[in-house]
N, C-alpha and C. Protein backbone atom coordinates (compact mmCIF):
# COMPACT_ATOMS: atom_id res chain seq x y z
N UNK A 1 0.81 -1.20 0.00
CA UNK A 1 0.00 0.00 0.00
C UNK A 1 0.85 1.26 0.00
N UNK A 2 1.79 1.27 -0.52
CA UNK A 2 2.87 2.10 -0.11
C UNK A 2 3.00 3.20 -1.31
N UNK A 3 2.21 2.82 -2.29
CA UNK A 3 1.94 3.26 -3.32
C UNK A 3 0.99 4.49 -3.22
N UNK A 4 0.28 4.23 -2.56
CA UNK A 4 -1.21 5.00 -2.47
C UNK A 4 -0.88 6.19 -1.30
N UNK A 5 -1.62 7.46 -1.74
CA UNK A 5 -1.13 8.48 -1.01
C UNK A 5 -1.78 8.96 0.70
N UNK A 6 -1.38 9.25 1.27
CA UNK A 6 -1.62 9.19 2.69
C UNK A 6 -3.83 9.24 2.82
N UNK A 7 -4.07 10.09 1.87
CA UNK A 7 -5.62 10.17 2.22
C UNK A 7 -6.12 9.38 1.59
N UNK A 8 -5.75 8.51 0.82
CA UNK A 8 -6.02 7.38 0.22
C UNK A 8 -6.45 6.22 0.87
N UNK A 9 -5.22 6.07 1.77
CA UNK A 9 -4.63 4.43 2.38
C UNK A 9 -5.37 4.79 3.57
N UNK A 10 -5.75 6.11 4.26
CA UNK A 10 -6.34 6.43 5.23
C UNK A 10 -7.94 6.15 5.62
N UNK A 11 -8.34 6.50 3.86
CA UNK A 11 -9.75 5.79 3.66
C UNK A 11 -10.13 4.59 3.66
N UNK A 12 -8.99 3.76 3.11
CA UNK A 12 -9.11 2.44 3.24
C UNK A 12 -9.31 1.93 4.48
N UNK A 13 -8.15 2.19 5.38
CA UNK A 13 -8.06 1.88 6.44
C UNK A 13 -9.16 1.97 7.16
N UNK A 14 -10.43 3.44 7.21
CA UNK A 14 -11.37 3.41 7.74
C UNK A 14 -12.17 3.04 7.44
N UNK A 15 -12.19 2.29 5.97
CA UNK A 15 -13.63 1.18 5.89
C UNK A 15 -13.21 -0.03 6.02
N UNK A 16 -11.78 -0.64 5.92
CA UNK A 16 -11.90 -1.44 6.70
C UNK A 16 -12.19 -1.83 8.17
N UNK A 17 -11.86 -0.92 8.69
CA UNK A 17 -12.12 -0.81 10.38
C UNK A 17 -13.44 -1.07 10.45
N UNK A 18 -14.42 0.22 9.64
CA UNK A 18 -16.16 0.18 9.77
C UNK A 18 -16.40 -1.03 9.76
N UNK A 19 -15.51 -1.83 8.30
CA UNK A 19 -15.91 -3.33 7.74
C UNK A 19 -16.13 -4.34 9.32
N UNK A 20 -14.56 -4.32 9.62
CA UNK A 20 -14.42 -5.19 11.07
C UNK A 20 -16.05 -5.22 12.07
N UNK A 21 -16.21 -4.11 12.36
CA UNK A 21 -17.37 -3.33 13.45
C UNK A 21 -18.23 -4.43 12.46
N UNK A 22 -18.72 -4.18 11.52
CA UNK A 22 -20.32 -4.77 10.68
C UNK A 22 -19.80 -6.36 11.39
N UNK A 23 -18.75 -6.87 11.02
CA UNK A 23 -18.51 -8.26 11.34
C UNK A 23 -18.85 -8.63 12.60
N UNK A 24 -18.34 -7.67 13.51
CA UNK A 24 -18.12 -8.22 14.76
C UNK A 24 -19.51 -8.44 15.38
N UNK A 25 -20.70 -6.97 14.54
CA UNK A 25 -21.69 -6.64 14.73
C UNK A 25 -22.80 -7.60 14.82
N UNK A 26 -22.24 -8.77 13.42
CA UNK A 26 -22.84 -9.64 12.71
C UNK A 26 -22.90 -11.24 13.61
N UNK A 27 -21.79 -11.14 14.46
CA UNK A 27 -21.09 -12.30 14.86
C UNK A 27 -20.98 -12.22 16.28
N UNK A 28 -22.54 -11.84 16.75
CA UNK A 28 -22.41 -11.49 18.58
C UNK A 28 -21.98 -12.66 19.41
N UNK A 29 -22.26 -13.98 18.76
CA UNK A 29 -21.90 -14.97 19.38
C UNK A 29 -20.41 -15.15 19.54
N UNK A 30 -19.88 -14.67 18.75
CA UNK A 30 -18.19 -14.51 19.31
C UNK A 30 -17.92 -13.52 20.32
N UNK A 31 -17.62 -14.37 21.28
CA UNK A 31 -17.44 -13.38 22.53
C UNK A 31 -15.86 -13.10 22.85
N UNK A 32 -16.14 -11.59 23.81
CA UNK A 32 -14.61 -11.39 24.07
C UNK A 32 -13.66 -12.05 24.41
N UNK A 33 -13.69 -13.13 25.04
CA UNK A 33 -12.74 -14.01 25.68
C UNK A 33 -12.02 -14.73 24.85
N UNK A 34 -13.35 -15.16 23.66
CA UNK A 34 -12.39 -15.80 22.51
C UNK A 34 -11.78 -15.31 22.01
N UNK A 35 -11.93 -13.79 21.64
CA UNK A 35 -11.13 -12.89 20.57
C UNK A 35 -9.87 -13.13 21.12
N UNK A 36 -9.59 -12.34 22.87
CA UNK A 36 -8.81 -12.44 23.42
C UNK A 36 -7.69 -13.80 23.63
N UNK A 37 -8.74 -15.07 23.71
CA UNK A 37 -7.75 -16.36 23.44
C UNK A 37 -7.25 -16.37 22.15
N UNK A 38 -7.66 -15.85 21.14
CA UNK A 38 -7.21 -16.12 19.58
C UNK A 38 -6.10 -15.38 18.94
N UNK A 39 -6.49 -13.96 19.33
CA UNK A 39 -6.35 -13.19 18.50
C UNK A 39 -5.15 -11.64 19.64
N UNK A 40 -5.73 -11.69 20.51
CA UNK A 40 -5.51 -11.03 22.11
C UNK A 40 -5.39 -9.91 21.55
N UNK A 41 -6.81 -9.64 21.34
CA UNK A 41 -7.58 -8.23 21.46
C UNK A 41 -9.26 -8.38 21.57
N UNK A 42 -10.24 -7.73 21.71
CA UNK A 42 -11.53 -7.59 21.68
C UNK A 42 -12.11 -6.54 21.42
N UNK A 43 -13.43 -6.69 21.62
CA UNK A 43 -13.71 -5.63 20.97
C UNK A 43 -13.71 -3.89 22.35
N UNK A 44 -13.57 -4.49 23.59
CA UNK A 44 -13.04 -3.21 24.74
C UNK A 44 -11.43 -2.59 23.81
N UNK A 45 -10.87 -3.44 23.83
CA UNK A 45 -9.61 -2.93 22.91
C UNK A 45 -9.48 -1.83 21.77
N UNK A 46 -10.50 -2.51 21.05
CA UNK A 46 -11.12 -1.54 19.92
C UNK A 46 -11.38 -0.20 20.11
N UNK A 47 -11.87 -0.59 21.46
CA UNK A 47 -12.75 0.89 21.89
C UNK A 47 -11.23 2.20 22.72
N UNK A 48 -10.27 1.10 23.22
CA UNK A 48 -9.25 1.62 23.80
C UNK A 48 -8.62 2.35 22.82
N UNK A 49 -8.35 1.78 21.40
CA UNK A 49 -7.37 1.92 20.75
C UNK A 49 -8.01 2.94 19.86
N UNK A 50 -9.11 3.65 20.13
CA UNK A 50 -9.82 4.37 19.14
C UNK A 50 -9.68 5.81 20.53
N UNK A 51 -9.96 6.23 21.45
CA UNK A 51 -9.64 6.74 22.09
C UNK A 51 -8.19 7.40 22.18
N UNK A 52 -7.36 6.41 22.57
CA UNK A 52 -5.90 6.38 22.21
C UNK A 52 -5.77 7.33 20.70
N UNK A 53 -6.30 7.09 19.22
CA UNK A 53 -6.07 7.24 18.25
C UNK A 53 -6.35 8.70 18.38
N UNK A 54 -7.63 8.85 19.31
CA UNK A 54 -7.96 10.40 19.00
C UNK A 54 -6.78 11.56 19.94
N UNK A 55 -6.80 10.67 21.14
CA UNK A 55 -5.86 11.51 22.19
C UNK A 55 -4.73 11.91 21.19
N UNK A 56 -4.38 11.35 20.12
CA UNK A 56 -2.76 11.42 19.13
C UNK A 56 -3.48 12.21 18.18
N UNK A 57 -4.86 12.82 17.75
CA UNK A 57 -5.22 13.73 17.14
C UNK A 57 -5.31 15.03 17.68
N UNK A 58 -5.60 15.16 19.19
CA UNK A 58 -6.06 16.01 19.93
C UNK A 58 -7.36 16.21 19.82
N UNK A 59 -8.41 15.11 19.33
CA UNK A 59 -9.78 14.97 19.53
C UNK A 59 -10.02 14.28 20.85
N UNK A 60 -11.17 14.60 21.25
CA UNK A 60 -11.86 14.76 22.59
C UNK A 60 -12.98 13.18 22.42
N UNK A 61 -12.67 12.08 22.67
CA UNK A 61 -12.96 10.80 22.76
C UNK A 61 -13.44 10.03 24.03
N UNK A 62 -14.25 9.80 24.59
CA UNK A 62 -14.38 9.01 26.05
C UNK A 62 -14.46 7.46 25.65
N UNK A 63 -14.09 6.94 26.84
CA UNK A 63 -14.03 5.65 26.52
C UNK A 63 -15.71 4.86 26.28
N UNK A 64 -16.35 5.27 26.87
CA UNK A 64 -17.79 4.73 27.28
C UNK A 64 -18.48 4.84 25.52
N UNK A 65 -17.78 5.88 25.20
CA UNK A 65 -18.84 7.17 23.74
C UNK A 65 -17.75 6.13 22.38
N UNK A 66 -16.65 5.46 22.96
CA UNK A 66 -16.17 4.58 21.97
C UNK A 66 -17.15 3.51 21.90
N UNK A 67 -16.53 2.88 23.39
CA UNK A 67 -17.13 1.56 23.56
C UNK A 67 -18.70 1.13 22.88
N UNK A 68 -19.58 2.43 22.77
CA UNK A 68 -20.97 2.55 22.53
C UNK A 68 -20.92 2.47 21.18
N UNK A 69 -20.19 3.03 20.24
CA UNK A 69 -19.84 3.46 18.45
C UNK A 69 -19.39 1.60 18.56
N UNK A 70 -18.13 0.86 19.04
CA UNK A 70 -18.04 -0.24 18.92
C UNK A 70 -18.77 -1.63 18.72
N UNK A 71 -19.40 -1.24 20.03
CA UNK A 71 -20.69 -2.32 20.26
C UNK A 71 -21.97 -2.27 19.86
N UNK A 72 -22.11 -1.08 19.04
CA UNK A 72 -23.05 -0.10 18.16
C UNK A 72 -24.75 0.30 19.43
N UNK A 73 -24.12 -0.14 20.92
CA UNK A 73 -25.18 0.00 21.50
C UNK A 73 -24.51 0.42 23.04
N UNK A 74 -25.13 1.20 24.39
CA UNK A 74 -24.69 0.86 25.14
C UNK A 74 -23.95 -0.88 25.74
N UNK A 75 -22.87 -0.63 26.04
CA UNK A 75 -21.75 -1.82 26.26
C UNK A 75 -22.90 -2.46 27.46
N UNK A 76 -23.53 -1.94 28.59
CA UNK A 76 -24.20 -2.23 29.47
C UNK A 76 -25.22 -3.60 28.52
N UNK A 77 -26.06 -2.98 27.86
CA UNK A 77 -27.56 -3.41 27.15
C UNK A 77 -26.65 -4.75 26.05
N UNK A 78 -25.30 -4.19 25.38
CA UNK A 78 -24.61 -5.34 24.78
C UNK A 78 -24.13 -6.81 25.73
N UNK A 79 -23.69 -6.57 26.90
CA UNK A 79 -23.57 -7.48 27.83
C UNK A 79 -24.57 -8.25 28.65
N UNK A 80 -25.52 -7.73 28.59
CA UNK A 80 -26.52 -7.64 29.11
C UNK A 80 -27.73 -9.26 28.25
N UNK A 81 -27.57 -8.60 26.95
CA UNK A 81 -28.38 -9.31 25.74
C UNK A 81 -27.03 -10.89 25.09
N UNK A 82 -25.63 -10.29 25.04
CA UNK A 82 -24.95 -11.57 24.48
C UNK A 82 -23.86 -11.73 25.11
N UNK A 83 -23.47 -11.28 26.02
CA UNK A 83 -22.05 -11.93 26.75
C UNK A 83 -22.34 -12.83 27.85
N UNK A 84 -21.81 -14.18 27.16
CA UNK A 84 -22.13 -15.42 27.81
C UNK A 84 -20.96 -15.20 29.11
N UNK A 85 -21.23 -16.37 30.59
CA UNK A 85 -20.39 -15.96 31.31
C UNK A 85 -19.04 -16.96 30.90
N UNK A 86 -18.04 -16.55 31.26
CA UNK A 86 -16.61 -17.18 30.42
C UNK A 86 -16.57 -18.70 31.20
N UNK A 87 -16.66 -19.68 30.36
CA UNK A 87 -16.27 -21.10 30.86
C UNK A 87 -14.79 -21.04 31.61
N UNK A 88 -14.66 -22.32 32.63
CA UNK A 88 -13.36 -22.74 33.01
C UNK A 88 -12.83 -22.68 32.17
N UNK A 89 -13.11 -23.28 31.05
CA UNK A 89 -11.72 -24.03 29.81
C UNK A 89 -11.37 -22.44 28.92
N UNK A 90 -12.31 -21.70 28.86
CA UNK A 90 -11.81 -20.59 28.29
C UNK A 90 -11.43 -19.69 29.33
N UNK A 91 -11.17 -19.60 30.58
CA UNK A 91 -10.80 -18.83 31.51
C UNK A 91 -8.91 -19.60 31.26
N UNK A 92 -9.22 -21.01 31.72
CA UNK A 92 -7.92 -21.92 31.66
C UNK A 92 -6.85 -21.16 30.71
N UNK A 93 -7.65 -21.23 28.95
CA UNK A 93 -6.65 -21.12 27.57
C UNK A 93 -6.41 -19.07 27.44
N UNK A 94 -7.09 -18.34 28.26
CA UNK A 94 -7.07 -17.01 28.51
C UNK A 94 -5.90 -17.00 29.26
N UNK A 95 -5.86 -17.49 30.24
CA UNK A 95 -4.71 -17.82 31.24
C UNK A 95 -3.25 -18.25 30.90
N UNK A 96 -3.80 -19.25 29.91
CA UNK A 96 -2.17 -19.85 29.74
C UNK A 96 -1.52 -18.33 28.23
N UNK A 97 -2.71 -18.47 27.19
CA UNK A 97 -1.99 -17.10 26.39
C UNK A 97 -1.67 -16.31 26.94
N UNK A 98 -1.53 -15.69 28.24
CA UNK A 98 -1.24 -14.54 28.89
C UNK A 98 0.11 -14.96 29.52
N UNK A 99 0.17 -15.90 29.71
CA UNK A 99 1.83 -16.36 30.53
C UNK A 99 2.47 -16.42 29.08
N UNK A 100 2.08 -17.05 28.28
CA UNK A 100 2.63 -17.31 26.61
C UNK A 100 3.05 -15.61 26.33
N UNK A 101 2.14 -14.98 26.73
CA UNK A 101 2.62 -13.64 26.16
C UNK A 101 3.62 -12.93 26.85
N UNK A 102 3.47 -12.89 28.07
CA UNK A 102 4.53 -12.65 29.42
C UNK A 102 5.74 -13.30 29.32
N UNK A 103 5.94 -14.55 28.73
CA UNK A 103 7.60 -15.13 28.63
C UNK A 103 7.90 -15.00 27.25
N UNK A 104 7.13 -14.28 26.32
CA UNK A 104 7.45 -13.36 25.00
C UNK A 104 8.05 -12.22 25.37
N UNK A 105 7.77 -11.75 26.34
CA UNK A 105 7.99 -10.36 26.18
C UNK A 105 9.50 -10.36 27.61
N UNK A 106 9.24 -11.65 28.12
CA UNK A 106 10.63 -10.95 28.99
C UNK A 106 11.77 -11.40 28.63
């Protein structure tokens, strides 16, 4: 993409992102824990890293006013309606990727 000029690759970038959101939107039954076992991010992350993005603009972002654009609904009413509670075995494989990631990084 290195080709394409900064407001270009920029647009892309933001419909792919939108794209992600429709997916995730689409796919409530994938819950955070898995993202996090798979992938180790979710969709709170999303909401972090969009905040974060604006603080590096000097736009005025809350986490709650992300989290809500993310989950396309209050996060409360989203948890509420599809976040199953996290099994042992996915608490277990949450657990061990996190030591996996911890003796990566030291």
């Amino acid at each position: 993409m290195q080709h394409l000029d900064d407001a270009t690759r920029t647009q892309l970038e933001a419909a792919a992102f939108r794209r992600l959101l429709r997916h995730l939107d689409a796919n409530k039954d994938v819950q955070n824990i898995d993202l996090m076992i798979l992938a180790d991010f979710c969709r709170n992350c999303l909401s972090k890293w969009l905040v974060a993005a604006a603080d590096e603009q000097g736009a005025e972002l809350d986490y709650e006013t992300a989290r809500d654009y993310v989950y396309g609904m209050p996060y409360e009413e989203w948890k509420a309606k599809y976040q199953l509670k996290a099994t042992p075995e996915q608490l277990a494989a949450f657990e061990e990727r996190q030591a996996r990631k911890q003796e990566s990084q030291a």
